[in-house]
N, C-alpha and C. Protein backbone atom coordinates (compact mmCIF):
# COMPACT_ATOMS: atom_id res chain seq x y z
N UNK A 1 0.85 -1.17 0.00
CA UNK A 1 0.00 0.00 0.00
C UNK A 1 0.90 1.24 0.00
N UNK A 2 0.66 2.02 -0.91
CA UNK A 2 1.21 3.58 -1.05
C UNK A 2 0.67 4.35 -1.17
N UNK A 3 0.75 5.24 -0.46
CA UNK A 3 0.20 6.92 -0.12
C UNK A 3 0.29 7.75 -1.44
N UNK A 4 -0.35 8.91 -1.54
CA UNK A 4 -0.48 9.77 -2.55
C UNK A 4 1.14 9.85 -2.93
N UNK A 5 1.76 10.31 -1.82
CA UNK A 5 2.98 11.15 -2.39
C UNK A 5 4.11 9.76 -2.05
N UNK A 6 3.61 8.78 -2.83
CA UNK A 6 4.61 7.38 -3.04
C UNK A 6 5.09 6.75 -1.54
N UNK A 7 5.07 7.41 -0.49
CA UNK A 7 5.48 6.59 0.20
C UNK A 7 4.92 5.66 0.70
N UNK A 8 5.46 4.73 1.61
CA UNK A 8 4.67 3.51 1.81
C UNK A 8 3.58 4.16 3.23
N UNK A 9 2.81 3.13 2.82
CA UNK A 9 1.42 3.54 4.33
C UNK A 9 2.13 3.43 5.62
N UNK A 10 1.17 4.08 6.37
CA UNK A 10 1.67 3.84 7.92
C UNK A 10 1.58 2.49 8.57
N UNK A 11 2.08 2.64 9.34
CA UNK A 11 2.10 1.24 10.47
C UNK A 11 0.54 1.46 11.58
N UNK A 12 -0.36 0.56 11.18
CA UNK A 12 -1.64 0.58 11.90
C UNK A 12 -1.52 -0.38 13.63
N UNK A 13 -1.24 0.33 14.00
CA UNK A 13 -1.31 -0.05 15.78
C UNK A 13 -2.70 -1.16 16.08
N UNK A 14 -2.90 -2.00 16.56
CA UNK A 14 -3.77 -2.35 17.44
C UNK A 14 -4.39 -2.50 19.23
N UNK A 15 -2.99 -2.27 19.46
CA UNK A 15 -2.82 -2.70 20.95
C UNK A 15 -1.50 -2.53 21.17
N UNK A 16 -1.51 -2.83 22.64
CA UNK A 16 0.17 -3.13 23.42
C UNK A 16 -0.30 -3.95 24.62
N UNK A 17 0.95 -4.51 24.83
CA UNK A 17 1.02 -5.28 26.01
C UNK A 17 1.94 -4.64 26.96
N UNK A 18 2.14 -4.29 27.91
CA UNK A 18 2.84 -3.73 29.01
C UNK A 18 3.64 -5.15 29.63
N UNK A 19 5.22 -5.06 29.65
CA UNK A 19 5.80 -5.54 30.56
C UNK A 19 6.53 -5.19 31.64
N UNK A 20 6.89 -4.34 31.36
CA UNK A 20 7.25 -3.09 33.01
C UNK A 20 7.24 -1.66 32.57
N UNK A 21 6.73 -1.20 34.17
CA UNK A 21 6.79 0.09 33.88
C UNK A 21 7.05 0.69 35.03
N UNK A 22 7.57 2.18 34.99
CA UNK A 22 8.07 2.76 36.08
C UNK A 22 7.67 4.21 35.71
N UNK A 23 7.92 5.43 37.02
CA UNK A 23 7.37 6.29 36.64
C UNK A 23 8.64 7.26 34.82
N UNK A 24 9.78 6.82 35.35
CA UNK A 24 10.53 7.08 34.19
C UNK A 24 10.55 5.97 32.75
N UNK A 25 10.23 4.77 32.76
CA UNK A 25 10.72 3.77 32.20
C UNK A 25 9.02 2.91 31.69
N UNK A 26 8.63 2.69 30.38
CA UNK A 26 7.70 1.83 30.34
C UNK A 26 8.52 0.91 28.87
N UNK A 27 8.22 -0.52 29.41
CA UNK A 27 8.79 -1.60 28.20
C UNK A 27 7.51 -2.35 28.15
N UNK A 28 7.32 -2.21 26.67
CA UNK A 28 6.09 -2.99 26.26
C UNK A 28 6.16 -3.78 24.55
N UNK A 29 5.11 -4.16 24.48
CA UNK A 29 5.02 -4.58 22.99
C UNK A 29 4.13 -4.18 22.49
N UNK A 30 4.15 -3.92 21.21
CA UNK A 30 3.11 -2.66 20.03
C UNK A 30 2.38 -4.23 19.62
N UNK A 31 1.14 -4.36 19.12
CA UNK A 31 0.73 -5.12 18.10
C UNK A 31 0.70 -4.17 16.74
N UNK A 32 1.25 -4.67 15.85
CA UNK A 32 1.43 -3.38 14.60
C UNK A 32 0.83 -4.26 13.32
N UNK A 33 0.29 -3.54 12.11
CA UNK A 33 0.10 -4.35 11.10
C UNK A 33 1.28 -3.52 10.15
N UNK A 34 1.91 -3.67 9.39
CA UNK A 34 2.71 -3.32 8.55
C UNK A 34 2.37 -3.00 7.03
N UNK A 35 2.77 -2.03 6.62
CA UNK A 35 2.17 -1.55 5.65
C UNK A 35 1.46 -2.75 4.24
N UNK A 36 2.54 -4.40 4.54
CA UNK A 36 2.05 -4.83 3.09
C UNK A 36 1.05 -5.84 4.23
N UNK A 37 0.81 -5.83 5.28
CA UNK A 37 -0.45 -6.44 5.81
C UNK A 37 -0.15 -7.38 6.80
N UNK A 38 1.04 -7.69 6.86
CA UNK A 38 1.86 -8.37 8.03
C UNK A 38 1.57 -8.15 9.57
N UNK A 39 1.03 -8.76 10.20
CA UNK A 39 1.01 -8.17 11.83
C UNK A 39 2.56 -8.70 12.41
N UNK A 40 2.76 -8.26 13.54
CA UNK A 40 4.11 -8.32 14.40
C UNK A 40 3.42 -7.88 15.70
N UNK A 41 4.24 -8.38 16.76
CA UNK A 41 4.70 -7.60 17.91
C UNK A 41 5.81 -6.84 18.16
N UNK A 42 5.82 -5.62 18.18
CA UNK A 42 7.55 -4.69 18.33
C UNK A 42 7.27 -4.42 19.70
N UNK A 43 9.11 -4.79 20.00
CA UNK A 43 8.86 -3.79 21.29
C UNK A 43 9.32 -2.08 21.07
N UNK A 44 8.99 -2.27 22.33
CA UNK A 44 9.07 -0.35 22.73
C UNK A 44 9.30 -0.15 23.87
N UNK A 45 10.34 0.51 23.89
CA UNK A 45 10.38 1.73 25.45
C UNK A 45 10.25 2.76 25.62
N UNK A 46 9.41 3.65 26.21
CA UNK A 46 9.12 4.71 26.73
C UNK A 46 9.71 5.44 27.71
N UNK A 47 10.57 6.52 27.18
CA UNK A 47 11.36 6.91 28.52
C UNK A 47 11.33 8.65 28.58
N UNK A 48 11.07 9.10 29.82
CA UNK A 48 10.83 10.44 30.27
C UNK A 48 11.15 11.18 29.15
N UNK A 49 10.87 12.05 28.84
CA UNK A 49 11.45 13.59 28.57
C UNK A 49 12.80 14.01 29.26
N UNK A 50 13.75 14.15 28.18
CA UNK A 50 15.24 14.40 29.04
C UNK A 50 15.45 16.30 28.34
N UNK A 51 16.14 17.11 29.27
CA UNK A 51 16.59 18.33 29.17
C UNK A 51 18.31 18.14 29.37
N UNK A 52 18.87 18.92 28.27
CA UNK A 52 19.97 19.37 28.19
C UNK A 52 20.54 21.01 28.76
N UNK A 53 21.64 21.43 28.73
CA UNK A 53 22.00 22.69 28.60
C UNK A 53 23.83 22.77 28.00
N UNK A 54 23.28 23.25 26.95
CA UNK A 54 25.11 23.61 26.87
C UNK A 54 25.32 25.07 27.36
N UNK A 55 25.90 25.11 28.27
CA UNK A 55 26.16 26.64 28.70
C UNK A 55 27.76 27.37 28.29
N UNK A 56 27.42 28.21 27.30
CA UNK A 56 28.40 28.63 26.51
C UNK A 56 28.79 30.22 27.37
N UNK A 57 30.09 30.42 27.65
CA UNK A 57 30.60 31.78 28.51
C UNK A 57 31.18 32.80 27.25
N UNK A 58 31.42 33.87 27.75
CA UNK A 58 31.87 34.54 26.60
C UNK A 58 33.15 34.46 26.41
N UNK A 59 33.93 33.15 26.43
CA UNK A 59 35.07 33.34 25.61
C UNK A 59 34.99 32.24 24.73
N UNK A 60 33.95 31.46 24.64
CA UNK A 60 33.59 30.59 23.67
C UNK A 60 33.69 29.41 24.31
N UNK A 61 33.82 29.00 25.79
CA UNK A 61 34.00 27.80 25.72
C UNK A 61 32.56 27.13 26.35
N UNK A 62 32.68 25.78 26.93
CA UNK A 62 31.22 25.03 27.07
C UNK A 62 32.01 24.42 28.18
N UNK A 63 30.54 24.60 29.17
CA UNK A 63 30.82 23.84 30.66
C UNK A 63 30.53 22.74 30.16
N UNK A 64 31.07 21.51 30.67
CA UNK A 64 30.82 19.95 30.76
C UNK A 64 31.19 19.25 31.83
N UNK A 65 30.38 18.03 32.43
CA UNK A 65 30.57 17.70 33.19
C UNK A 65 30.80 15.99 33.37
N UNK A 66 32.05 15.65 34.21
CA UNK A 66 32.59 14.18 33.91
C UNK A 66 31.93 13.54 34.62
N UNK A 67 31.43 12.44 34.23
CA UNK A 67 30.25 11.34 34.98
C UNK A 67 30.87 9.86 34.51
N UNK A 68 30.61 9.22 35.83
CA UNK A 68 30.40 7.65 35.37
C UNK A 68 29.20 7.19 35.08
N UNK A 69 29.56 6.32 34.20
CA UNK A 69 27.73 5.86 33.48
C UNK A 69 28.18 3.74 33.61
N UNK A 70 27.30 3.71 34.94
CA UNK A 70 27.70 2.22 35.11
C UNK A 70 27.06 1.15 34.45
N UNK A 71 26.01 1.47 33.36
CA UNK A 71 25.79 0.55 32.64
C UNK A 71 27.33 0.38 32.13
N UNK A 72 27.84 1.88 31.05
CA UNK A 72 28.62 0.69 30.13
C UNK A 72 29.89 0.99 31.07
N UNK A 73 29.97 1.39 32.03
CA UNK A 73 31.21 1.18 33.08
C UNK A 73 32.69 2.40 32.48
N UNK A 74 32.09 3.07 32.26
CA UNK A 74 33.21 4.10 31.34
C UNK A 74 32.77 6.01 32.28
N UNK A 75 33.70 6.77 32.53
CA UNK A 75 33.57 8.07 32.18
C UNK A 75 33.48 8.79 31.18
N UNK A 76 32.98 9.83 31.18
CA UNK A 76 33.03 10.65 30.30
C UNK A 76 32.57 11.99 30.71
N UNK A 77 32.42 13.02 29.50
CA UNK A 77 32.40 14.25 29.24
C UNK A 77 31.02 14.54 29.38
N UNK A 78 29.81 15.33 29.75
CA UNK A 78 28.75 15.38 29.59
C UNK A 78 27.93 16.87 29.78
N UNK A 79 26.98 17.28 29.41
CA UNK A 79 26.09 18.23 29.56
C UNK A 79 25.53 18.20 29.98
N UNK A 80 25.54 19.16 31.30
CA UNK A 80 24.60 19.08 32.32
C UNK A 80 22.91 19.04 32.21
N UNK A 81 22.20 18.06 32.99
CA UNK A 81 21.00 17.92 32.20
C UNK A 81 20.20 16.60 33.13
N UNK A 82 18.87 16.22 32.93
CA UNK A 82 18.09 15.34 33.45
C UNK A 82 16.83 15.19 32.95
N UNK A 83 16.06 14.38 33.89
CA UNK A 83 14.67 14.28 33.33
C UNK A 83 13.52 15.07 33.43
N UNK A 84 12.91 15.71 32.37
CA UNK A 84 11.43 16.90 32.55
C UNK A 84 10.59 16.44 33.52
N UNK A 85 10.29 16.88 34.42
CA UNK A 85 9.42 16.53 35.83
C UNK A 85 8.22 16.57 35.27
N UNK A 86 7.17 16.03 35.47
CA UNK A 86 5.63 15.78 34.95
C UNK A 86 4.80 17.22 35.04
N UNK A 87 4.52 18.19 34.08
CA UNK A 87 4.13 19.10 34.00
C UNK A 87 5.52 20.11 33.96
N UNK A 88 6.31 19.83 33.41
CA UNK A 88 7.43 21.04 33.82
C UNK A 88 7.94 21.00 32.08
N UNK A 89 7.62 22.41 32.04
CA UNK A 89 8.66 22.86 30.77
C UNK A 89 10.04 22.60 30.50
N UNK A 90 10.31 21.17 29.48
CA UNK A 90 11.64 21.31 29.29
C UNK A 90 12.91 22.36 29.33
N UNK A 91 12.76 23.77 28.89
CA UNK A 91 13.64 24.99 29.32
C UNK A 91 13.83 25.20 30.84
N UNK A 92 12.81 25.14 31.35
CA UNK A 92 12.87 25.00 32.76
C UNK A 92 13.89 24.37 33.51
N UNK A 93 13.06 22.56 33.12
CA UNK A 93 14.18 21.85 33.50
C UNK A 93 15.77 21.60 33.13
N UNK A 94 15.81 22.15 32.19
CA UNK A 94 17.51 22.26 31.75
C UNK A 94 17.87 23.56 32.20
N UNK A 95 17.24 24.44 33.00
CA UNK A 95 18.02 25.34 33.45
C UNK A 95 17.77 25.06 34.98
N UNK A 96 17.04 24.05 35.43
CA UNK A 96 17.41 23.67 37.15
C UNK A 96 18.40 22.77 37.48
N UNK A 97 18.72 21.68 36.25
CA UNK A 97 19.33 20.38 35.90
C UNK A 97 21.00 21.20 36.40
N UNK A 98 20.88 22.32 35.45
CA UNK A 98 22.12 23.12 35.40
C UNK A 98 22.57 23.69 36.58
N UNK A 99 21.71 24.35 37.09
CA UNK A 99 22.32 24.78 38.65
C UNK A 99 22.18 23.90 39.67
N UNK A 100 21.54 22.79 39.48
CA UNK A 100 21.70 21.55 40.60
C UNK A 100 23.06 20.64 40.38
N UNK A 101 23.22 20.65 39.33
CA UNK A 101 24.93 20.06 39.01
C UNK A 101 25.81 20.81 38.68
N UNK A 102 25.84 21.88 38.51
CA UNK A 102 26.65 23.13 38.42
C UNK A 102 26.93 23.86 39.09
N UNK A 103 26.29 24.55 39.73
CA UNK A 103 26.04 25.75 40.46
C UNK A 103 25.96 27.10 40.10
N UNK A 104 25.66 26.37 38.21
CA UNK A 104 25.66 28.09 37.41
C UNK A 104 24.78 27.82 37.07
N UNK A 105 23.83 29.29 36.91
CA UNK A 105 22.57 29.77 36.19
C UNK A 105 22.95 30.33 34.54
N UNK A 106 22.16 30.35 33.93
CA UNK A 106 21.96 30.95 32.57
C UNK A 106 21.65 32.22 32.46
N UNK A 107 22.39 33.57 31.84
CA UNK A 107 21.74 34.51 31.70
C UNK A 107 20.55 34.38 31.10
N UNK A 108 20.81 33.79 30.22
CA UNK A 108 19.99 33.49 28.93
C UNK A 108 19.99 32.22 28.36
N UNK A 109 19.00 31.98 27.62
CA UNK A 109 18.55 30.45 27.21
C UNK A 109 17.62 30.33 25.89
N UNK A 110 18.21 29.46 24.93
CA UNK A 110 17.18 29.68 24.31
C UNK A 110 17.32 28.25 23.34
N UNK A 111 16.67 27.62 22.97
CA UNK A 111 16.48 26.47 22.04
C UNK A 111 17.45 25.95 21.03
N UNK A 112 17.90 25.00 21.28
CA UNK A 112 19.40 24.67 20.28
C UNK A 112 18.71 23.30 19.42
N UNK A 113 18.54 22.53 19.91
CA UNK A 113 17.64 21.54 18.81
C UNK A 113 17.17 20.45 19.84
N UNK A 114 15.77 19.95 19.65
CA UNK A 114 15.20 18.81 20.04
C UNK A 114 15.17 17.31 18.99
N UNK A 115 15.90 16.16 19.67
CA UNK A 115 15.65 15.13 18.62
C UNK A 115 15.02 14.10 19.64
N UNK A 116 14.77 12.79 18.67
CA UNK A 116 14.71 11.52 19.19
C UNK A 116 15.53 10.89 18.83
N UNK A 117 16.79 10.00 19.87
CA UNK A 117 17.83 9.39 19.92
C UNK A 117 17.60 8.37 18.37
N UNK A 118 16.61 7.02 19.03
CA UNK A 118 16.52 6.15 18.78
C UNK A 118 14.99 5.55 18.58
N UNK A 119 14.52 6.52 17.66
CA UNK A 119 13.19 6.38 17.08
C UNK A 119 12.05 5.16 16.57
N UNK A 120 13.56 4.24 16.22
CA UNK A 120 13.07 2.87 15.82
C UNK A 120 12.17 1.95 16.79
N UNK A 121 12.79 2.08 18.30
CA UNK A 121 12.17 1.49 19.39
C UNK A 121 12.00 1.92 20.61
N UNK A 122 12.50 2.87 20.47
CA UNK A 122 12.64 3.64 21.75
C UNK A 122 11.65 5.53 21.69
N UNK A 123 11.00 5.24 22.24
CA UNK A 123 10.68 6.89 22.38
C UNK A 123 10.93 7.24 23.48
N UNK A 124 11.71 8.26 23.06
CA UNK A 124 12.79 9.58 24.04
C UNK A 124 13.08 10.76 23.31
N UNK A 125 12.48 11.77 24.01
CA UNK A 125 12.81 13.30 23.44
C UNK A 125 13.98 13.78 24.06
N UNK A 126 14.90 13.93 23.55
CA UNK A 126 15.86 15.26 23.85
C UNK A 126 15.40 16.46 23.62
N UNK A 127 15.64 17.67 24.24
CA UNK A 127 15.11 19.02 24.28
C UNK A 127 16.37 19.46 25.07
N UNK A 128 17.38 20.01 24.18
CA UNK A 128 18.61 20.92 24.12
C UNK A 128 18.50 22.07 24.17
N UNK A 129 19.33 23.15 25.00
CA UNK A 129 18.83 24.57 25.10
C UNK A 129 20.51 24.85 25.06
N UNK A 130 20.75 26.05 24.72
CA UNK A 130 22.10 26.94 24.88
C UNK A 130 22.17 28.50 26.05
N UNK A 131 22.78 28.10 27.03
CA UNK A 131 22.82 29.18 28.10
C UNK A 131 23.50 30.33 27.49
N UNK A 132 23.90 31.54 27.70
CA UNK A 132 24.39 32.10 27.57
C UNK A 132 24.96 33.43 28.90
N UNK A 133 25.60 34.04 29.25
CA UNK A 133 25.66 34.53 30.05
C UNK A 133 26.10 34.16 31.61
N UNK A 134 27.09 33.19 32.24
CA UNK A 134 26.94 32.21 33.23
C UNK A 134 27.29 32.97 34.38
N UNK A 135 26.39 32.78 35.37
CA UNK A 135 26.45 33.58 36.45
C UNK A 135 26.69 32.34 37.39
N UNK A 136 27.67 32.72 38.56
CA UNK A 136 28.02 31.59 39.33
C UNK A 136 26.75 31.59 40.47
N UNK A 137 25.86 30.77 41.09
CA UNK A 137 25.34 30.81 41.94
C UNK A 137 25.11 30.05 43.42
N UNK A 138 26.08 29.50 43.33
CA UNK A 138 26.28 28.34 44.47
C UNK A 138 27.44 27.37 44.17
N UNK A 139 26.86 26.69 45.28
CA UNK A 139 27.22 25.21 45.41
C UNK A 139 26.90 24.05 44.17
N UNK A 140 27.26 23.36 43.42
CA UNK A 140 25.71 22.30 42.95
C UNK A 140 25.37 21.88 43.96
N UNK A 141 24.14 20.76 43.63
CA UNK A 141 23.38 20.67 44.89
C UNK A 141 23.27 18.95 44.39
N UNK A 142 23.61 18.37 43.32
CA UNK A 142 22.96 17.13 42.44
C UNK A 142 24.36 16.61 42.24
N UNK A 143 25.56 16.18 43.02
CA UNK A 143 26.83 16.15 42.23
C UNK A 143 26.77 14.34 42.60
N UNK A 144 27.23 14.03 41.88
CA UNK A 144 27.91 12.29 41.43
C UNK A 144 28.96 12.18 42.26
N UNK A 145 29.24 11.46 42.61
CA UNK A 145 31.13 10.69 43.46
C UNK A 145 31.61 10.71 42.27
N UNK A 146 32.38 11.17 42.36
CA UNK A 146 34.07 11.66 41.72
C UNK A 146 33.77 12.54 40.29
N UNK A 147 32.05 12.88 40.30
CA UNK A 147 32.29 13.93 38.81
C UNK A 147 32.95 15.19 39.64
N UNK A 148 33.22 16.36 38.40
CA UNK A 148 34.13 17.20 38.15
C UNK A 148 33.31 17.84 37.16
N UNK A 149 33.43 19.24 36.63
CA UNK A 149 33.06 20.39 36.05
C UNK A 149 34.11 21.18 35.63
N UNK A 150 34.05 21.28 33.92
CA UNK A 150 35.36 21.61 33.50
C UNK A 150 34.81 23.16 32.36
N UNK A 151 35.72 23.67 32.07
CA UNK A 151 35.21 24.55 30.74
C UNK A 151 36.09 23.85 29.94
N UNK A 152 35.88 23.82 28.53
CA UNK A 152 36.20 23.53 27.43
C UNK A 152 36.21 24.83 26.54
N UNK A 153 37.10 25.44 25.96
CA UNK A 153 37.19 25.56 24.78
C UNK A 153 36.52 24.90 23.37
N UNK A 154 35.22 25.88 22.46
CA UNK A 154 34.36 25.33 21.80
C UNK A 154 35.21 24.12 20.45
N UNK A 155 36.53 25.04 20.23
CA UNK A 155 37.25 24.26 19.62
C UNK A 155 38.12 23.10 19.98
N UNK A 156 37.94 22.59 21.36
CA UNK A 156 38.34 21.35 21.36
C UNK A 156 37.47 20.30 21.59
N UNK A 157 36.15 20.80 21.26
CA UNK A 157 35.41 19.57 21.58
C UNK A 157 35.22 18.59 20.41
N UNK A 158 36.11 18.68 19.38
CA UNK A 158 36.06 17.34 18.02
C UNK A 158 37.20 16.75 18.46
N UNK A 159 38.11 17.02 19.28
CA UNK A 159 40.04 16.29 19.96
C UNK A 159 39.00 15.65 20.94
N UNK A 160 37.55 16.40 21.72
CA UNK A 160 37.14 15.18 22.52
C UNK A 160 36.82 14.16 22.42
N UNK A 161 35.68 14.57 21.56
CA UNK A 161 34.89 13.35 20.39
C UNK A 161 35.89 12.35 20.06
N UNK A 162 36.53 12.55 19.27
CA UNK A 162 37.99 11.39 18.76
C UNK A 162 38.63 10.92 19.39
N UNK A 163 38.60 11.51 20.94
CA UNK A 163 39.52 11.03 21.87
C UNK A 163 38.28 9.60 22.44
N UNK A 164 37.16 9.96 22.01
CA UNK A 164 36.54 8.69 23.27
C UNK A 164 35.89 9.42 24.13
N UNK A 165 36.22 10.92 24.19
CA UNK A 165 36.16 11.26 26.11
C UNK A 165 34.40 12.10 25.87
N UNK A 166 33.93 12.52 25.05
CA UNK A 166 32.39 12.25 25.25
C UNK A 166 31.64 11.75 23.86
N UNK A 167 31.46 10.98 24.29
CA UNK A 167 30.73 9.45 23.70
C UNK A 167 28.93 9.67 24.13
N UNK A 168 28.60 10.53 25.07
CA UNK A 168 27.05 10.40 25.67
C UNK A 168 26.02 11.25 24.29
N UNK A 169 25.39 10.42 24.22
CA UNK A 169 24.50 10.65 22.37
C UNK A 169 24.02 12.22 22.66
N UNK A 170 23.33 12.32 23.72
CA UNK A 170 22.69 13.75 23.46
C UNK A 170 23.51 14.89 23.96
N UNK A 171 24.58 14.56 24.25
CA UNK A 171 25.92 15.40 24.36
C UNK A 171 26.15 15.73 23.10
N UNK A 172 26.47 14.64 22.28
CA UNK A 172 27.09 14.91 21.01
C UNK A 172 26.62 15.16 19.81
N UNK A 173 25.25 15.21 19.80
CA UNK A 173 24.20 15.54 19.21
C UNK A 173 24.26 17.49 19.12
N UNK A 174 24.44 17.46 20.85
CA UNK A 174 23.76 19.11 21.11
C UNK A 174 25.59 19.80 20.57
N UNK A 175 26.47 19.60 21.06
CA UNK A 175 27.37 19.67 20.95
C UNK A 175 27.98 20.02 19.18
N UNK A 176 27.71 18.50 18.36
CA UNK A 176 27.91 19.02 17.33
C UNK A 176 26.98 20.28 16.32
N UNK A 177 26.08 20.40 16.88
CA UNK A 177 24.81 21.14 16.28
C UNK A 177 25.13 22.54 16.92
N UNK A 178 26.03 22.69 18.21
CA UNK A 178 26.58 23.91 18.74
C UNK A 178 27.69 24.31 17.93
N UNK A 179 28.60 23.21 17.44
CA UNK A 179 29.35 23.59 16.56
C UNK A 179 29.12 24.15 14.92
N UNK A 180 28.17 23.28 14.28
CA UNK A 180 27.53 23.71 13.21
C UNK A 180 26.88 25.35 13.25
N UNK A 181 26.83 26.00 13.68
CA UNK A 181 26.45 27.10 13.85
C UNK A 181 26.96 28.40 13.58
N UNK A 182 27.00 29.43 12.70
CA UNK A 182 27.83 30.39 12.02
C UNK A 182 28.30 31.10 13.26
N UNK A 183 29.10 31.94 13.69
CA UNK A 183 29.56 32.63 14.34
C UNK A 183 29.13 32.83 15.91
N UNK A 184 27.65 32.61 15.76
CA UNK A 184 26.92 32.88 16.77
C UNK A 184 27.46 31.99 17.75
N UNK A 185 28.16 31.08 17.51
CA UNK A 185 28.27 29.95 19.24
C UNK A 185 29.45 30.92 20.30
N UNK A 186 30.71 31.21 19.14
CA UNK A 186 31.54 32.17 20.31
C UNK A 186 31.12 33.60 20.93
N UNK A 187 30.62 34.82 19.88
CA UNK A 187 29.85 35.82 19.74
C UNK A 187 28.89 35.26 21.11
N UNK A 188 28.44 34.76 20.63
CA UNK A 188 26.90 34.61 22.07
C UNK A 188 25.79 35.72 21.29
């Protein structure tokens, strides 16, 4: 079956089956029919709304912050950031995410790009914002055993990338898309 403008039809849902769920986390199975008439079960996971912040200072560089991630048992480089609280504006939450693991606020904030990681089976929004202006305001209040908070220079973050040292998807997502950007990332 094909649509006006050639592409193939949608995938017609019937149901799901739920096998766990949590208030961040739901794993289930789709009943789907497939466009040439095929039914399946796919799975799917459902996972919160996540907020980013790259907070860029005026000499061009980007706060990041080093975390262990014990699934795959590795450190790395990361952007400060967490999950959208139920009713809470993603901008919001990437600018509380930021001063709870930072202890810097954003002068300013404004929309750098929203994706979905891994669309195929997974639904998860990223919602990336760019700080501008960094005002120190504390303590963090959200810190990890043994992370650390570094500035970077905007131009060494492709020696990071290549090095291994941030590998975290919606880091490098927001990150390269900070780089893609005409003048405006050092400028502010």
């Amino acid at each position: 079956m094909t649509s006006a403008s050639g592409e193939p039809g949608r995938w017609r849902t019937f149901g799901a089956r739920e096998i766990y769920a949590s208030p961040e986390l739901w794993l289930g199975q789709i009943d789907l029919e497939l466009p040439g008439g095929e039914r399946v079960w796919e799975h799917v996971v459902r996972l919160h709304q996540t907020a980013l912040m790259a907070l860029v200072d005026g000499q061009g560089r980007v706060l990041l912050v080093r975390r262990h991630r014990f699934v795959s048992g590795e450190w790395g480089w990361e952007l400060p950031g967490g999950l959208v609280d139920d009713e809470e504006d993603p901008a919001d939450a990437a600018l509380r995410e930021l001063e709870d693991t930072t202890g810097y606020r954003a002068g300013r904030a404004e929309e750098l790009i929203t994706f979905r990681p891994l669309p195929e089976t997974v639904d998860c929004e990223y919602a990336v914002y760019v700080g501008r202006d960094p005002v120190r305001a504390g303590e963090p209040v959200a810190v990890s055993a043994g992370a650390r908070m570094e500035w970077f220079p905007l131009g060494q973050v492709s020696g990071l990338v290549a090095a291994g040292d941030i590998w975290h998807g919606g880091t490098l997502v927001a990150l390269l898309r900070l780089l893609s950007m005409d003048g405006r990332t050092s400028a502010g």
